[in-house]
N, C-alpha and C. Protein backbone atom coordinates (compact mmCIF):
# COMPACT_ATOMS: atom_id res chain seq x y z
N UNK A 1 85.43 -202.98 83.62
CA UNK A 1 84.76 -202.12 82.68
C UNK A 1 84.47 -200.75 83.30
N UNK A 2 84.22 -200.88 84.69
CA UNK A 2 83.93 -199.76 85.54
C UNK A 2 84.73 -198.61 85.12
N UNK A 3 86.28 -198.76 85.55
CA UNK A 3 87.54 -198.75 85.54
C UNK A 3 87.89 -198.02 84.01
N UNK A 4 87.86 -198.52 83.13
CA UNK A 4 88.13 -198.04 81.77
C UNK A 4 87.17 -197.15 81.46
N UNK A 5 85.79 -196.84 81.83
CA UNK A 5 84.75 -195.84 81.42
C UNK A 5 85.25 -194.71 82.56
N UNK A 6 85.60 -195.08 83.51
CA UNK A 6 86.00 -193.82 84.68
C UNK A 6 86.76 -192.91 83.87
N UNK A 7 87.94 -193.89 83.58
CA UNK A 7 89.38 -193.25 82.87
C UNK A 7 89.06 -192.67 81.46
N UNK A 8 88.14 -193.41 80.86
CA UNK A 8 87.62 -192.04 79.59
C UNK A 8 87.25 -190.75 79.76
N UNK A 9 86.25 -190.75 80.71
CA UNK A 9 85.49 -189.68 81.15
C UNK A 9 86.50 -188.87 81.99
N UNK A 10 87.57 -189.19 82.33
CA UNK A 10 88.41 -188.72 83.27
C UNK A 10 89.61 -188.20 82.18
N UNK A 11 89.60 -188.22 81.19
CA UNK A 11 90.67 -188.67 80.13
C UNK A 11 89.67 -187.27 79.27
N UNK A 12 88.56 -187.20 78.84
CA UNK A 12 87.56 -186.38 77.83
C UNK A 12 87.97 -185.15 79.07
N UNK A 13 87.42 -185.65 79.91
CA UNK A 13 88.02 -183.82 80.63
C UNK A 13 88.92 -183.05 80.99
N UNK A 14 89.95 -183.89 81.40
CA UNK A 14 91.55 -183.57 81.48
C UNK A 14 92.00 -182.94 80.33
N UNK A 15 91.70 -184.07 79.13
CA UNK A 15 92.06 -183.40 77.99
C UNK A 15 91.43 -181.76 76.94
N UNK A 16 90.29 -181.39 78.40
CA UNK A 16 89.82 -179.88 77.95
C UNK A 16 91.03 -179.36 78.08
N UNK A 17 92.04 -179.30 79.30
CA UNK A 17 92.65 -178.52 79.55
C UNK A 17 94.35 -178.56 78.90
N UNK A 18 94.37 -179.28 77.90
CA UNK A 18 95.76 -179.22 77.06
C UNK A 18 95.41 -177.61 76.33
N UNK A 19 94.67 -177.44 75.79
CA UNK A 19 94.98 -176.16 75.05
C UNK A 19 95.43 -174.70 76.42
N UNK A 20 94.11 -174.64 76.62
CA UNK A 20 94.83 -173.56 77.76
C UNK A 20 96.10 -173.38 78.29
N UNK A 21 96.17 -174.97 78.95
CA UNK A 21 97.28 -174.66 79.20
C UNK A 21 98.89 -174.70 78.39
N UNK A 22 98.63 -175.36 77.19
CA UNK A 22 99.70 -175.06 76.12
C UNK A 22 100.18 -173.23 76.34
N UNK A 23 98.23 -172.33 76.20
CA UNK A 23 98.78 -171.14 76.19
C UNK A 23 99.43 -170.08 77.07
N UNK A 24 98.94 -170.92 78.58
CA UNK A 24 99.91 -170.30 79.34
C UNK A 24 101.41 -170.82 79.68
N UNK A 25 101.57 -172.21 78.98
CA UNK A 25 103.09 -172.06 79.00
C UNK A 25 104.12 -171.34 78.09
N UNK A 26 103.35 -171.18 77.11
CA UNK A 26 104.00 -170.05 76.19
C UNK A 26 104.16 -168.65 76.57
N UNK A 27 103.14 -168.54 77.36
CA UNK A 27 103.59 -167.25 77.87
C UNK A 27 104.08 -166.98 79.47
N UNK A 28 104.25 -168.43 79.60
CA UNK A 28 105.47 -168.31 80.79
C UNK A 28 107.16 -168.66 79.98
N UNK A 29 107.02 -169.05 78.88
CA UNK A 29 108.64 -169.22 78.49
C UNK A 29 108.19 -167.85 78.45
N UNK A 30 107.90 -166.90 78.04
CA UNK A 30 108.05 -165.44 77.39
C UNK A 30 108.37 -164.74 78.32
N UNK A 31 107.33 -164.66 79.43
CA UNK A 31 107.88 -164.24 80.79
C UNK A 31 109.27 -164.45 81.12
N UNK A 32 109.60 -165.18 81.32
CA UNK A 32 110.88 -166.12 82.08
C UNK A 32 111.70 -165.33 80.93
N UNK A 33 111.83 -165.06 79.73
CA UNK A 33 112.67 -163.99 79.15
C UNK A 33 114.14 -165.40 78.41
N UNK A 34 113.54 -166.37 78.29
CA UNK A 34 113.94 -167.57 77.37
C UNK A 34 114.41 -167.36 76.05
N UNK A 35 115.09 -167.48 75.13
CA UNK A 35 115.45 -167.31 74.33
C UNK A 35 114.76 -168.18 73.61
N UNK A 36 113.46 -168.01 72.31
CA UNK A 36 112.66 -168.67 71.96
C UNK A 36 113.29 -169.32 70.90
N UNK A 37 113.08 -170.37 70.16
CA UNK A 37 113.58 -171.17 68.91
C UNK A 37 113.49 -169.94 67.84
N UNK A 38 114.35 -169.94 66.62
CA UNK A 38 114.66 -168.73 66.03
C UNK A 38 114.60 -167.67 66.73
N UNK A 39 114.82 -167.12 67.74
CA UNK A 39 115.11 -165.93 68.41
C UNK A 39 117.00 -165.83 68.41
N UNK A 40 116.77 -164.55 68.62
CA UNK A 40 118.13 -164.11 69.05
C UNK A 40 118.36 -163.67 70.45
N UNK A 41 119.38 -163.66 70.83
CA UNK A 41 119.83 -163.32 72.30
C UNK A 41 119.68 -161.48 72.23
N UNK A 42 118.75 -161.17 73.45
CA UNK A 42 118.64 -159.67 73.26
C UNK A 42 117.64 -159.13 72.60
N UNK A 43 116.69 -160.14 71.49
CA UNK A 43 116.21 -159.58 70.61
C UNK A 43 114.69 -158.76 71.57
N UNK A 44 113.70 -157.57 71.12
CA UNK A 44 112.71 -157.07 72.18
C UNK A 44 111.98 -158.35 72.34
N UNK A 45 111.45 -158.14 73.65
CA UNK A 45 110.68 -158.89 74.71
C UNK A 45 109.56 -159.21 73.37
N UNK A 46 108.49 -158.62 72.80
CA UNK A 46 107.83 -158.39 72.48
C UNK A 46 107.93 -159.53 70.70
N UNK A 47 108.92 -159.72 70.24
CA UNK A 47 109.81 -160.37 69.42
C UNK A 47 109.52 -161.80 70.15
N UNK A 48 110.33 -161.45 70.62
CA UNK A 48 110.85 -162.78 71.61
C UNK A 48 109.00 -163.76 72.18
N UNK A 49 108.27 -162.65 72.55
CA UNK A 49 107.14 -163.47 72.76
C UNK A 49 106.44 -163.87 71.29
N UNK A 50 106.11 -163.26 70.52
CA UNK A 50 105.38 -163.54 69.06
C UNK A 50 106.28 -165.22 69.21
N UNK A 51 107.40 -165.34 69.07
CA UNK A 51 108.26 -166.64 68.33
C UNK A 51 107.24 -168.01 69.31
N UNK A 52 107.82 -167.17 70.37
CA UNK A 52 107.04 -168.71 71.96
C UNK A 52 105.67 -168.74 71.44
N UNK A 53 104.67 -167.93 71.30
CA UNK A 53 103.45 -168.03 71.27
C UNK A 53 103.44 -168.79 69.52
N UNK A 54 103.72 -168.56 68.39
CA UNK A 54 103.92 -169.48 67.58
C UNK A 54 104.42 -171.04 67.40
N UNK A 55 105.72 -170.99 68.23
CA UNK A 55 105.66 -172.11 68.62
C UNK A 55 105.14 -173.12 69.17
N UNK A 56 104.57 -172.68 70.41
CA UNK A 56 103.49 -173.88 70.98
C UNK A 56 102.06 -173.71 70.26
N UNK A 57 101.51 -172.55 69.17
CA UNK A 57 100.63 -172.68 68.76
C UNK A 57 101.18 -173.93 67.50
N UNK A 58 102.45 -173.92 67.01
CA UNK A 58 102.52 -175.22 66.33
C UNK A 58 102.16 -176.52 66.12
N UNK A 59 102.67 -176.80 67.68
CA UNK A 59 102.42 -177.91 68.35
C UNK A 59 100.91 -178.42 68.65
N UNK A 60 100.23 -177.01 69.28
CA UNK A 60 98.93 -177.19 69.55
C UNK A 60 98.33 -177.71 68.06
N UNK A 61 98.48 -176.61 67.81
CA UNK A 61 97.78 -177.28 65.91
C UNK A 61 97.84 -178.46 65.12
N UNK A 62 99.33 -179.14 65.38
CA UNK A 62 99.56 -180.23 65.04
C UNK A 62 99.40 -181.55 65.99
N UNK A 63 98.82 -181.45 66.93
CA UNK A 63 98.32 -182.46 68.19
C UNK A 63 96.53 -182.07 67.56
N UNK A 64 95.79 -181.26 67.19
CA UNK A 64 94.44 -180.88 67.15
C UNK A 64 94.58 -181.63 65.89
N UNK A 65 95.02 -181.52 64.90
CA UNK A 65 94.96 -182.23 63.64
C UNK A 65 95.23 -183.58 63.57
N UNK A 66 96.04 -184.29 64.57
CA UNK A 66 95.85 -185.52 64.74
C UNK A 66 94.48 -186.08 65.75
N UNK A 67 94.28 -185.16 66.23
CA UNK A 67 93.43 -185.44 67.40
C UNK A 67 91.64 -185.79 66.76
N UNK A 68 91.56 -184.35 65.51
CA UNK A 68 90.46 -184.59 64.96
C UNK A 68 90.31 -185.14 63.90
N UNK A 69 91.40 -186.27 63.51
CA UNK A 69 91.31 -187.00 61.99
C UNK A 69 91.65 -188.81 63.13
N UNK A 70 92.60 -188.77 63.27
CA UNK A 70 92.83 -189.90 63.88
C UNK A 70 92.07 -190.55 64.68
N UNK A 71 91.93 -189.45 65.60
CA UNK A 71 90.64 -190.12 67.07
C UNK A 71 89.39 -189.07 66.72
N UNK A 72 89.31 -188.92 66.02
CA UNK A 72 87.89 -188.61 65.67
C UNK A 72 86.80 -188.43 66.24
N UNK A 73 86.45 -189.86 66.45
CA UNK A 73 84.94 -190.12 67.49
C UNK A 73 85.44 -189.47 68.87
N UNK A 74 86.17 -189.66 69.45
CA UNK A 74 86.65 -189.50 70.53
C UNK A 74 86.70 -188.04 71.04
N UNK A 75 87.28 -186.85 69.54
CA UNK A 75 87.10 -185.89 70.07
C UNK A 75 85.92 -185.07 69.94
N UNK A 76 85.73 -185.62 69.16
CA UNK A 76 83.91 -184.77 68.82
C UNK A 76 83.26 -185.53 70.15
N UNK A 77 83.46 -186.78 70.97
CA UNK A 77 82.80 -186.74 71.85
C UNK A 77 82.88 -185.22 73.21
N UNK A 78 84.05 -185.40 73.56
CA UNK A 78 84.68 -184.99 74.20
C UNK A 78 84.20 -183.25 74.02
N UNK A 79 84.18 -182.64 72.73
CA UNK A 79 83.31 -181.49 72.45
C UNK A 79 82.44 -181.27 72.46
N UNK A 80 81.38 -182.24 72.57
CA UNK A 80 79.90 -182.65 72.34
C UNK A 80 79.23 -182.82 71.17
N UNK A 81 79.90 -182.93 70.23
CA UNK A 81 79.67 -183.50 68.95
C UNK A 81 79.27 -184.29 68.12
N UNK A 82 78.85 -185.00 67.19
CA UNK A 82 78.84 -185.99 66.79
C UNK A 82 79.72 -186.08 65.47
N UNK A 83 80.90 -187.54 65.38
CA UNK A 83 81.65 -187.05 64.02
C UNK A 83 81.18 -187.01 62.92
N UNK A 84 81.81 -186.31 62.02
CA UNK A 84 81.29 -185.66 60.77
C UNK A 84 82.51 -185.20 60.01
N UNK A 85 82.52 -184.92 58.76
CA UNK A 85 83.09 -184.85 58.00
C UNK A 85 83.97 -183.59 57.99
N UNK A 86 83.03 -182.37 58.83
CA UNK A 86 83.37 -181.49 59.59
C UNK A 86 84.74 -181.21 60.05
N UNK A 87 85.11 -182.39 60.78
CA UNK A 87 86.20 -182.66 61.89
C UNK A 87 87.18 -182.89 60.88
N UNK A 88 87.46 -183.54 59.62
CA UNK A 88 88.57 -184.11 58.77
C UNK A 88 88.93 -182.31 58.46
N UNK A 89 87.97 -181.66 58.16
CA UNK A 89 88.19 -180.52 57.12
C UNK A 89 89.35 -179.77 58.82
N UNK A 90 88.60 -179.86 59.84
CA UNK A 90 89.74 -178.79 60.90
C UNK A 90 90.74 -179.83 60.92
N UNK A 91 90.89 -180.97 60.93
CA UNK A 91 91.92 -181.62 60.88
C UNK A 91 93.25 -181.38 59.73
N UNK A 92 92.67 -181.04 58.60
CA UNK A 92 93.34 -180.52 57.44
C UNK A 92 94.17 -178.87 57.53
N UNK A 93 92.82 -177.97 58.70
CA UNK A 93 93.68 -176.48 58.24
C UNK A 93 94.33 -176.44 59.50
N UNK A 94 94.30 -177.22 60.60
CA UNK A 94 95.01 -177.58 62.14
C UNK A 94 96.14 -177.61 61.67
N UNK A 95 96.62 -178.91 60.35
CA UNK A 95 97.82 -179.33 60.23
C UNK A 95 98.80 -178.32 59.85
N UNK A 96 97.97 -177.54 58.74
CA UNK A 96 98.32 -176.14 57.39
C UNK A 96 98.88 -175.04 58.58
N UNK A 97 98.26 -175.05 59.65
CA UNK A 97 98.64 -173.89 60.36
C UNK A 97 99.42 -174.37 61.42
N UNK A 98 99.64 -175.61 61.90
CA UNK A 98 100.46 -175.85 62.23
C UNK A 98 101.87 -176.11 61.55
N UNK A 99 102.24 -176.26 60.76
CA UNK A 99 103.57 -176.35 60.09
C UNK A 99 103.92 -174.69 59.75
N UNK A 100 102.98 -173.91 59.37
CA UNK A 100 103.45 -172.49 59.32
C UNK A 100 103.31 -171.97 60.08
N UNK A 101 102.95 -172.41 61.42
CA UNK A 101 103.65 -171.39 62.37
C UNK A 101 105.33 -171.83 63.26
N UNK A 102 105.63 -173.11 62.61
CA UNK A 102 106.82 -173.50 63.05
C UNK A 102 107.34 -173.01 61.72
N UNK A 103 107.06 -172.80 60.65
CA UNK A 103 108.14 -171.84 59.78
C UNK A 103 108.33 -170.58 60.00
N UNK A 104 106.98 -169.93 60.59
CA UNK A 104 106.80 -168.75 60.90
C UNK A 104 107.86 -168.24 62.10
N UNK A 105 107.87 -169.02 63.24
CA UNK A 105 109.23 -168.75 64.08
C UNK A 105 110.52 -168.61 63.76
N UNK A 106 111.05 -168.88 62.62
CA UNK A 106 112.36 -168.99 61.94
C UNK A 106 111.99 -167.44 61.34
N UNK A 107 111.19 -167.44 60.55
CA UNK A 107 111.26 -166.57 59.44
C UNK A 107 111.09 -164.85 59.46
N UNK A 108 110.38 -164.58 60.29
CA UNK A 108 110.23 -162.77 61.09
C UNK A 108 109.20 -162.14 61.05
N UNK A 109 108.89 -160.92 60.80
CA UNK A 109 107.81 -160.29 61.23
C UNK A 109 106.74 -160.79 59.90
N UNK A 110 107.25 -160.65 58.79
CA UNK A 110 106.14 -160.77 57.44
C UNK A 110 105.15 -162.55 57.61
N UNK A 111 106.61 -163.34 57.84
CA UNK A 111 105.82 -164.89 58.08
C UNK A 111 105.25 -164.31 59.46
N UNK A 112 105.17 -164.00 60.66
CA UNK A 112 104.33 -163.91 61.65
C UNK A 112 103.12 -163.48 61.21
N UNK A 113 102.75 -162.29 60.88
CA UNK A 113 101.71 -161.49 60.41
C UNK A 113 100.80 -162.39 59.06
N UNK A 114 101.70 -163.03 58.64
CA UNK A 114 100.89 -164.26 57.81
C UNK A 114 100.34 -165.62 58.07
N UNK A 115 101.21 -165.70 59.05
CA UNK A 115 100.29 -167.01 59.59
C UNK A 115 99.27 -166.51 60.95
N UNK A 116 99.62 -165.27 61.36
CA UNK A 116 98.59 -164.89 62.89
C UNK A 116 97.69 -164.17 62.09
N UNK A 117 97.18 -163.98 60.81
CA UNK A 117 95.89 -163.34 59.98
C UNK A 117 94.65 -165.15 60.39
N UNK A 118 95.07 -166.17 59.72
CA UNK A 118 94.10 -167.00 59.84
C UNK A 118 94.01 -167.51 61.07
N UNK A 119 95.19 -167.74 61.71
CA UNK A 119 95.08 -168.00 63.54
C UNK A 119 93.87 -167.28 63.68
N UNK A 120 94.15 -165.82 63.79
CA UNK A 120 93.05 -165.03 64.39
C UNK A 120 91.78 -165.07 64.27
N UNK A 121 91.65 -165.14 63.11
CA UNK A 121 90.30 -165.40 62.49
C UNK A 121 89.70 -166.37 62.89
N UNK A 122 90.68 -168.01 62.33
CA UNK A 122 89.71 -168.96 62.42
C UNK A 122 89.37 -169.15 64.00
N UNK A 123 90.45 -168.99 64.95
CA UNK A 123 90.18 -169.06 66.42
C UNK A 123 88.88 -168.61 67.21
N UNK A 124 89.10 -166.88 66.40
CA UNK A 124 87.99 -166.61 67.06
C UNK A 124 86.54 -166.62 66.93
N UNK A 125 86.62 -167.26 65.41
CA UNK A 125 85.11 -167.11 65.04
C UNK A 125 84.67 -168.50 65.69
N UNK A 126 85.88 -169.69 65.92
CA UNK A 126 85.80 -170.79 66.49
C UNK A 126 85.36 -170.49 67.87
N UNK A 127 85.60 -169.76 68.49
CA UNK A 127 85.30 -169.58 70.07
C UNK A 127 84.23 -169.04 70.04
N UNK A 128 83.26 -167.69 69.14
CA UNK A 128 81.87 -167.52 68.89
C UNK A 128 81.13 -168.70 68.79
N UNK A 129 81.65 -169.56 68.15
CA UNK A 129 80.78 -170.69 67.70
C UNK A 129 80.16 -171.71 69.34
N UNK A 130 82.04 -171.86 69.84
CA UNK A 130 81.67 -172.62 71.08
C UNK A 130 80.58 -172.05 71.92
N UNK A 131 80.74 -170.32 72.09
CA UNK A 131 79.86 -169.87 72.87
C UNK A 131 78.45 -169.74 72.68
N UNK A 132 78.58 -170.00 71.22
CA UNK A 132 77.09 -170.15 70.80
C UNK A 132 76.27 -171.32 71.41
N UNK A 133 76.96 -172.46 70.96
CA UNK A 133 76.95 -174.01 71.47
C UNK A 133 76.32 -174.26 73.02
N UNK A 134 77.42 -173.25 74.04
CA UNK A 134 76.86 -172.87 75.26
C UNK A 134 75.87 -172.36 75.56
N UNK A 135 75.46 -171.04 75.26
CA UNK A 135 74.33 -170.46 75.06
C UNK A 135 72.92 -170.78 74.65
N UNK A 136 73.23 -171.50 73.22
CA UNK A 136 71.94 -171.67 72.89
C UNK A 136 71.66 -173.60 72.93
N UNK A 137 72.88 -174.48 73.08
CA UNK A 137 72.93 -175.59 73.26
C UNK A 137 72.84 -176.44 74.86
N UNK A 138 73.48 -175.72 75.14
CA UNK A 138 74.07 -175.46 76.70
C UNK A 138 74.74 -177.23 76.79
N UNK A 139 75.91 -176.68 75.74
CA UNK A 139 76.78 -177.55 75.99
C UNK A 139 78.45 -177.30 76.14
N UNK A 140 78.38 -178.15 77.10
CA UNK A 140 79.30 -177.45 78.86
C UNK A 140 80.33 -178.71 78.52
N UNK A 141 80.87 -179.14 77.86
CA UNK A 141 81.89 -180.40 77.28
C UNK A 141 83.02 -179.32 77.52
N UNK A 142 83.95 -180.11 78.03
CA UNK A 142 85.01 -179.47 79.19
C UNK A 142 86.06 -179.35 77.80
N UNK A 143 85.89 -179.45 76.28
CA UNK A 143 86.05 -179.30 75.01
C UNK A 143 85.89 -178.35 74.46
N UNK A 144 83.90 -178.03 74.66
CA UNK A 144 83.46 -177.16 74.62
C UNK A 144 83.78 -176.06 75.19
N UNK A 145 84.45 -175.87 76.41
CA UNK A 145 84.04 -174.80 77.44
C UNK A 145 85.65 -174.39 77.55
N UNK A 146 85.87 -175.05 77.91
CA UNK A 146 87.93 -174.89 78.42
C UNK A 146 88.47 -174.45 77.16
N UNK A 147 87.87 -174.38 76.21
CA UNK A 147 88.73 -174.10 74.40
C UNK A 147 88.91 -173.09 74.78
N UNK A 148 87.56 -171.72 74.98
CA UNK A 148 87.74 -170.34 75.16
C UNK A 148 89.15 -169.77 75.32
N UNK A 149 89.95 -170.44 76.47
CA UNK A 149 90.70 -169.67 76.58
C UNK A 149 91.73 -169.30 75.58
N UNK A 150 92.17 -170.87 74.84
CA UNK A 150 92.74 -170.66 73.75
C UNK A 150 92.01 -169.92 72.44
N UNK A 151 90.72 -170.42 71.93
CA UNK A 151 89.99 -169.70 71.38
C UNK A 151 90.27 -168.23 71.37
N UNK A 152 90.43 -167.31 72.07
CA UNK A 152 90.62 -165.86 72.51
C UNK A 152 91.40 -165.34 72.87
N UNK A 153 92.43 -166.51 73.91
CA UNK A 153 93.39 -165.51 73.97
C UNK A 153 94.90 -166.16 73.30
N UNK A 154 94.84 -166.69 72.53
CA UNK A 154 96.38 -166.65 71.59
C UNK A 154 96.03 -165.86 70.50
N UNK A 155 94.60 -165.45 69.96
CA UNK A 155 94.14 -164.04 69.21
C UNK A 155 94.13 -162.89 69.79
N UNK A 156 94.14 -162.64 70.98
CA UNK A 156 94.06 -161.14 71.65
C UNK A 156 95.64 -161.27 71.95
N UNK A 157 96.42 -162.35 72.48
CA UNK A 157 97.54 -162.18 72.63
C UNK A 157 98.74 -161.94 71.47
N UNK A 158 98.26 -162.37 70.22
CA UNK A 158 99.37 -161.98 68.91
C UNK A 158 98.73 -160.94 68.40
N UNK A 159 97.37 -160.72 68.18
CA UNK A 159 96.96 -159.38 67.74
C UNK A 159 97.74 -158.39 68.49
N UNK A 160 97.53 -158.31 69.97
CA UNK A 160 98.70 -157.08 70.52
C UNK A 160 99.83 -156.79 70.40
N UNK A 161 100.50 -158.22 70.33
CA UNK A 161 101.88 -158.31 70.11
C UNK A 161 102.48 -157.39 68.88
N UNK A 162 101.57 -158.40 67.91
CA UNK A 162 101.99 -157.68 66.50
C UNK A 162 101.78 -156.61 66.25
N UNK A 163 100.42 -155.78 66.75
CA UNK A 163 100.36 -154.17 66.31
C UNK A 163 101.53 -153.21 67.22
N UNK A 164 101.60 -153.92 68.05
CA UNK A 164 103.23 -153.30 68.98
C UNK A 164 104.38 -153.37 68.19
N UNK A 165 104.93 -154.66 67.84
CA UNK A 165 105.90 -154.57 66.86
C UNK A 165 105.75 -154.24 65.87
N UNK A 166 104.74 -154.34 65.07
CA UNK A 166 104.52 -153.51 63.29
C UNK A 166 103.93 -152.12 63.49
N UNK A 167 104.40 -151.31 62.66
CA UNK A 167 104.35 -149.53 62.92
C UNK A 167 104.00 -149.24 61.53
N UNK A 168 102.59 -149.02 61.49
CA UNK A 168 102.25 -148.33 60.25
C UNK A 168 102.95 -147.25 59.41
């Protein structure tokens, strides 16, 4: 029993660090200058990163939407939470934004700019919230705390992107 409570608790914190690091592998395919899924060979760097950073935000989205409908208890533990009805509803717009941003990689600048409007938003008002949580909760759930990075920066990272590639 020892043994299986280790490996939860070992398992709730490890698993802070899937998002982050989802976002820095996206922006190491981008780096590395990879030819992203719907990309073209040649197409600007800047192109080429929007597609990677959509893509694994796909994935991310659609692992978070199973994560907070399926295992439920588990991840609201893991955030410091308690489950709630709450969790079904991000489980629902996780999924919504995950499938359009894997259409969004196929499709070009108009689907980008349409699916990175609610990314942005909901992310970051999501990462105010965590920091609130911290601040005024002072809860330090490796859920809680490790989100930030994704929280902020796959929004500071497509916000730049995109006002680089779109020209008023």
């Amino acid at each position: 029993m020892l043994i299986v409570r280790y490996s939860y608790r070992m398992g709730s914190k490890a698993s802070g660090f899937v998002l982050p690091g989802m976002l820095v592998l996206a922006w190491i395919m981008a780096l590395v200058g990879g030819t992203p899924p719907g990309g073209l060979v040649g197409e600007p760097s800047a192109v080429a990163d929007v597609r990677w950073l959509l893509y694994f935000a796909g994935f991310v989205f659609i692992f978070s939407s199973i994560m907070h409908s399926v295992f439920a208890k588990r991840m609201a533990a893991s955030i410091g939470w308690k489950t709630n009805g709450f969790q079904y509803e991000i489980a629902a717009v996780s999924l919504g934004l995950g499938i359009a941003s894997f259409y969004a990689v196929y499709h070009g600048v108009e689907a980008w700019v349409a699916v990175s409007i609610p990314i942005i938003t909901f992310l970051f008002l999501a990462g105010l919230n965590h920091l609130r949580e911290i601040v005024h909760q002072r809860n330090y759930a490796p859920n809680n705390t490790l989100i930030l990075v994704w929280d902020f920066g796959l929004p500071i990272s497509l916000a730049w992107l995109l006002l680089s590639i779109v020209q008023p």
